[in-house]
N, C-alpha and C. Protein backbone atom coordinates (compact mmCIF):
# COMPACT_ATOMS: atom_id res chain seq x y z
N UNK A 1 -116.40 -72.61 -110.18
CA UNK A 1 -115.74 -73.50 -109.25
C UNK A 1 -116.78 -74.06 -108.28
N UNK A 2 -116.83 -75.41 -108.34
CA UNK A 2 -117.54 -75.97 -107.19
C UNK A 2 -116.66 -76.41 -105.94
N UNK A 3 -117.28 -76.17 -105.06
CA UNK A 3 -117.14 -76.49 -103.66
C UNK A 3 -116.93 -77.99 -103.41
N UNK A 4 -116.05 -78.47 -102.55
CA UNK A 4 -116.27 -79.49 -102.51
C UNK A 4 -116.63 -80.33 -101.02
N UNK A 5 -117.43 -80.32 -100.86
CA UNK A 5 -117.59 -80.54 -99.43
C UNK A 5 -117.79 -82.23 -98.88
N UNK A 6 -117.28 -82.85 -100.08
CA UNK A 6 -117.15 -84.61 -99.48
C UNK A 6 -116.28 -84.58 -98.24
N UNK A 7 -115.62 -83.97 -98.61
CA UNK A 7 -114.16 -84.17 -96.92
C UNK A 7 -114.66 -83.79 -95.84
N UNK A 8 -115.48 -83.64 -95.99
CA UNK A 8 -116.05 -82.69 -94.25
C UNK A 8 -116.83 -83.56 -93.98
N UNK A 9 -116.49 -83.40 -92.36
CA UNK A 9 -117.29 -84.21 -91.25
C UNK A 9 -118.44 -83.81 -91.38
N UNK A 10 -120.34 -84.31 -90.73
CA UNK A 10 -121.12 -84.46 -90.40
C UNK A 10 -121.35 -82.69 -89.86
N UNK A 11 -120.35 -82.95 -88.52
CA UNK A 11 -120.93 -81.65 -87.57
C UNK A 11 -120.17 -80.04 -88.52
N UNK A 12 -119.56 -80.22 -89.23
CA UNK A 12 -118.72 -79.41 -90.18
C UNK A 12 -119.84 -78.84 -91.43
N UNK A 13 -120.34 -79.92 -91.52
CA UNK A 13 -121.19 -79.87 -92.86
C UNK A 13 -122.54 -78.77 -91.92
N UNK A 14 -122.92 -79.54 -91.20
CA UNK A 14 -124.33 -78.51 -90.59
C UNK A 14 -123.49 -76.81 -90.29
N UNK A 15 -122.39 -76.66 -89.65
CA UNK A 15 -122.10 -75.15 -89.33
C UNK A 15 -121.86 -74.73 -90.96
N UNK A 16 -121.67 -75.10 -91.74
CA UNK A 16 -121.07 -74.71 -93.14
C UNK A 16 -122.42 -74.28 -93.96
N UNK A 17 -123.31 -74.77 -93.11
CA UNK A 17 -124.92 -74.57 -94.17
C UNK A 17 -125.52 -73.45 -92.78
N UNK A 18 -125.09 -73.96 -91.58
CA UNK A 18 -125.66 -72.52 -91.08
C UNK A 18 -125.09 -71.19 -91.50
N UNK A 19 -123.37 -71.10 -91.58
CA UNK A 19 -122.74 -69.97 -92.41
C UNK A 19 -123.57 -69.75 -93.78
N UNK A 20 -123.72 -70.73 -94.75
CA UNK A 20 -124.43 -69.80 -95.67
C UNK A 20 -125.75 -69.59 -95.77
N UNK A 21 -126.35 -70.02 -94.93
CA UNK A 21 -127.79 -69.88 -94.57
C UNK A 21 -127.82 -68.57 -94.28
N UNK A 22 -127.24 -67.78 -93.35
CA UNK A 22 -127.04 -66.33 -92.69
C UNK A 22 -126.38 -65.61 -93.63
N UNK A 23 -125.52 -65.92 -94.58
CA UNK A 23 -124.80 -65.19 -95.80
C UNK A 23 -126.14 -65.34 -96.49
N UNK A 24 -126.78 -65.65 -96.74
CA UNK A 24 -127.73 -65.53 -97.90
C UNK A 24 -128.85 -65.29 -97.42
N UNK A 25 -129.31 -64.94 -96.04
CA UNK A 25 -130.48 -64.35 -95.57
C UNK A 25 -129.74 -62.70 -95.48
N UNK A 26 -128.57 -62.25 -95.45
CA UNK A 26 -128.28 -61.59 -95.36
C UNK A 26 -128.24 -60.95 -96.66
N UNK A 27 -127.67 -62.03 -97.63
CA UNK A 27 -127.25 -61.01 -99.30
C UNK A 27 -128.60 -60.77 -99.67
N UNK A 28 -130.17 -61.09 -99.50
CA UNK A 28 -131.74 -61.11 -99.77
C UNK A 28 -132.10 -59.84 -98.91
N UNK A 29 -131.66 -59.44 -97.79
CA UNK A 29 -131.84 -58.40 -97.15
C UNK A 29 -131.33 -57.49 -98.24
N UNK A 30 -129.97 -57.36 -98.10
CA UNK A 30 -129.33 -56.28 -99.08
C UNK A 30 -130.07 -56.35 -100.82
N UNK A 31 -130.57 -57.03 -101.19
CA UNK A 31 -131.66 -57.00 -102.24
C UNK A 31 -132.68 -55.97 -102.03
N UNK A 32 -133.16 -56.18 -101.13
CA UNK A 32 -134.47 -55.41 -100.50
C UNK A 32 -134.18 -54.34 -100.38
N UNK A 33 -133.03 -53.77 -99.53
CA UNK A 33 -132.54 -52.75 -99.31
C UNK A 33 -131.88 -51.65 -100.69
N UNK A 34 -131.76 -52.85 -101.30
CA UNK A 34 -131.35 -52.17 -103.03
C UNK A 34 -129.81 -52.05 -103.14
N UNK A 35 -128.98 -52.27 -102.18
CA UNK A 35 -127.05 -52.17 -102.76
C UNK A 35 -127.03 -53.70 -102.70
N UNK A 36 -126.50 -54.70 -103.52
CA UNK A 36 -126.25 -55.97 -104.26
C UNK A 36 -125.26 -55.66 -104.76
N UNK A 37 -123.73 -55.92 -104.65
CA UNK A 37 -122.64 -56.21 -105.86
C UNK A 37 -122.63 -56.86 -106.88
N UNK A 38 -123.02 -58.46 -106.20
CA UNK A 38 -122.99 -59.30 -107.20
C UNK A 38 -124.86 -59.75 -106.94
N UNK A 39 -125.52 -59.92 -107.78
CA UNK A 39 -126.26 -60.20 -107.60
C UNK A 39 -126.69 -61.91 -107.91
N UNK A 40 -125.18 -62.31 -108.81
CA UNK A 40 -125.33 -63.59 -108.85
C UNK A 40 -124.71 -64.75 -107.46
N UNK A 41 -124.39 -63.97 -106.72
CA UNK A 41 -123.99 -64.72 -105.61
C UNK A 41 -124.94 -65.21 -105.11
N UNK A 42 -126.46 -64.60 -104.85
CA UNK A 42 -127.18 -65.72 -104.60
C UNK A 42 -127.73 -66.76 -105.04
N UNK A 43 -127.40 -66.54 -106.28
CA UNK A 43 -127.80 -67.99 -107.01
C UNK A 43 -126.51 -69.33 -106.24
N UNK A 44 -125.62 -68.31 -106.39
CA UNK A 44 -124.10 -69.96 -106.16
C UNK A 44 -124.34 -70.32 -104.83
N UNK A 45 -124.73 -69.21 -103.62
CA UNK A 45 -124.96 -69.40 -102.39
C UNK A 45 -126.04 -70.80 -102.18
N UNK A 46 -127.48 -70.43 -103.06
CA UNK A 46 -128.42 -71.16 -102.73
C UNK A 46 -128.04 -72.97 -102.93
N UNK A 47 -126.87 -72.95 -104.42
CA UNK A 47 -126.45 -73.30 -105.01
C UNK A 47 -125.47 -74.51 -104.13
N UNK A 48 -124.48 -73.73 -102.85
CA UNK A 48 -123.84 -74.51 -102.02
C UNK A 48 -125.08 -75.03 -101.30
N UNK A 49 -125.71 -74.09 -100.67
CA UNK A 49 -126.49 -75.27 -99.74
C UNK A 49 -127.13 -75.97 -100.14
N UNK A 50 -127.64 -76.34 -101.48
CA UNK A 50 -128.27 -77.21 -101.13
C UNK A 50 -127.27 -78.64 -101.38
N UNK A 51 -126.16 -78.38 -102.57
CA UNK A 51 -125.01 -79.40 -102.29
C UNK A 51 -124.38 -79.93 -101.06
N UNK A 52 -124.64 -78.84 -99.61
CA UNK A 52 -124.00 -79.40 -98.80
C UNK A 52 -125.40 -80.32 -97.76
N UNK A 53 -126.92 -79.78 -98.27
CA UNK A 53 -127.91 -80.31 -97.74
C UNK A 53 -127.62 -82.43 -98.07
N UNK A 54 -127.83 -82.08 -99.46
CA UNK A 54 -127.43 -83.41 -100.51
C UNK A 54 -126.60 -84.10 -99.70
N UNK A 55 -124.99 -83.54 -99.36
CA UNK A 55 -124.53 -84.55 -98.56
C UNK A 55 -124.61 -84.80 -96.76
N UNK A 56 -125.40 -84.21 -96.69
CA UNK A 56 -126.02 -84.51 -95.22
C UNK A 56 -127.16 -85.33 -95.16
N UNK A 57 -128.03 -85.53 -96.26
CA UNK A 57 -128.87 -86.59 -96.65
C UNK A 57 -127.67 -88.20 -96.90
N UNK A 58 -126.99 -87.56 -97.78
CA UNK A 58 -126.27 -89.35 -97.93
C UNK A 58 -125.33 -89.72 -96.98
N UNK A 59 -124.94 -88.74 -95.79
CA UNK A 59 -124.36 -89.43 -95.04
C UNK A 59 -125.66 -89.88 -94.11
N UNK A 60 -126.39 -89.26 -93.69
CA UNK A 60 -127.50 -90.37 -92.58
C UNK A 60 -128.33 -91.57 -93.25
N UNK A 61 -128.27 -91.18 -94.69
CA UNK A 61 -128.33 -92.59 -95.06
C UNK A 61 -127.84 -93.63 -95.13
N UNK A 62 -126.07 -93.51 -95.18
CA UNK A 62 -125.38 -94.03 -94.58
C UNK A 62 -125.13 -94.64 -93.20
N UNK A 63 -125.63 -93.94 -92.58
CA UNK A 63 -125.57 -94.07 -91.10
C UNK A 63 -126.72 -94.89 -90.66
N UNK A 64 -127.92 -94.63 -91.05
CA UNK A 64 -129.17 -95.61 -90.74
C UNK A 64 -128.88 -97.02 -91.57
N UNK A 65 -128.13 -97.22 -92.42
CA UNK A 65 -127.74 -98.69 -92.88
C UNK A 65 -127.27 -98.98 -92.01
């Protein structure tokens, strides 16, 4: 399942990439530390942000037109 993060505002989109920014500095800790459940969650994690990076690029591109 992908995320869909077109509907979200600007200032929505940045707290949504700081949440998984800290979820996934956090699930890399627990790597280190050695207990991981899923260990594929950080792939989907890295996976949202950078989809929600992507649309924070095309909206200020938007915006500088």
């Amino acid at each position: 399942m992908k995320n869909s993060f077109k509907e979200l505002k600007l200032e929505e989109l940045a707290a949504k990439r700081e949440e998984l920014r800290k979820k996934y500095f956090d699930l890399r800790f627990q790597a280190v530390v050695g207990h991981v459940e899923n260990p594929l969650e950080k792939r989907t994690l890295r996976r949202q942000i950078a989809r929600i990076e992507t649309r924070i690029r095309e909206r200020s591109a938007e915006a500088a037109r």
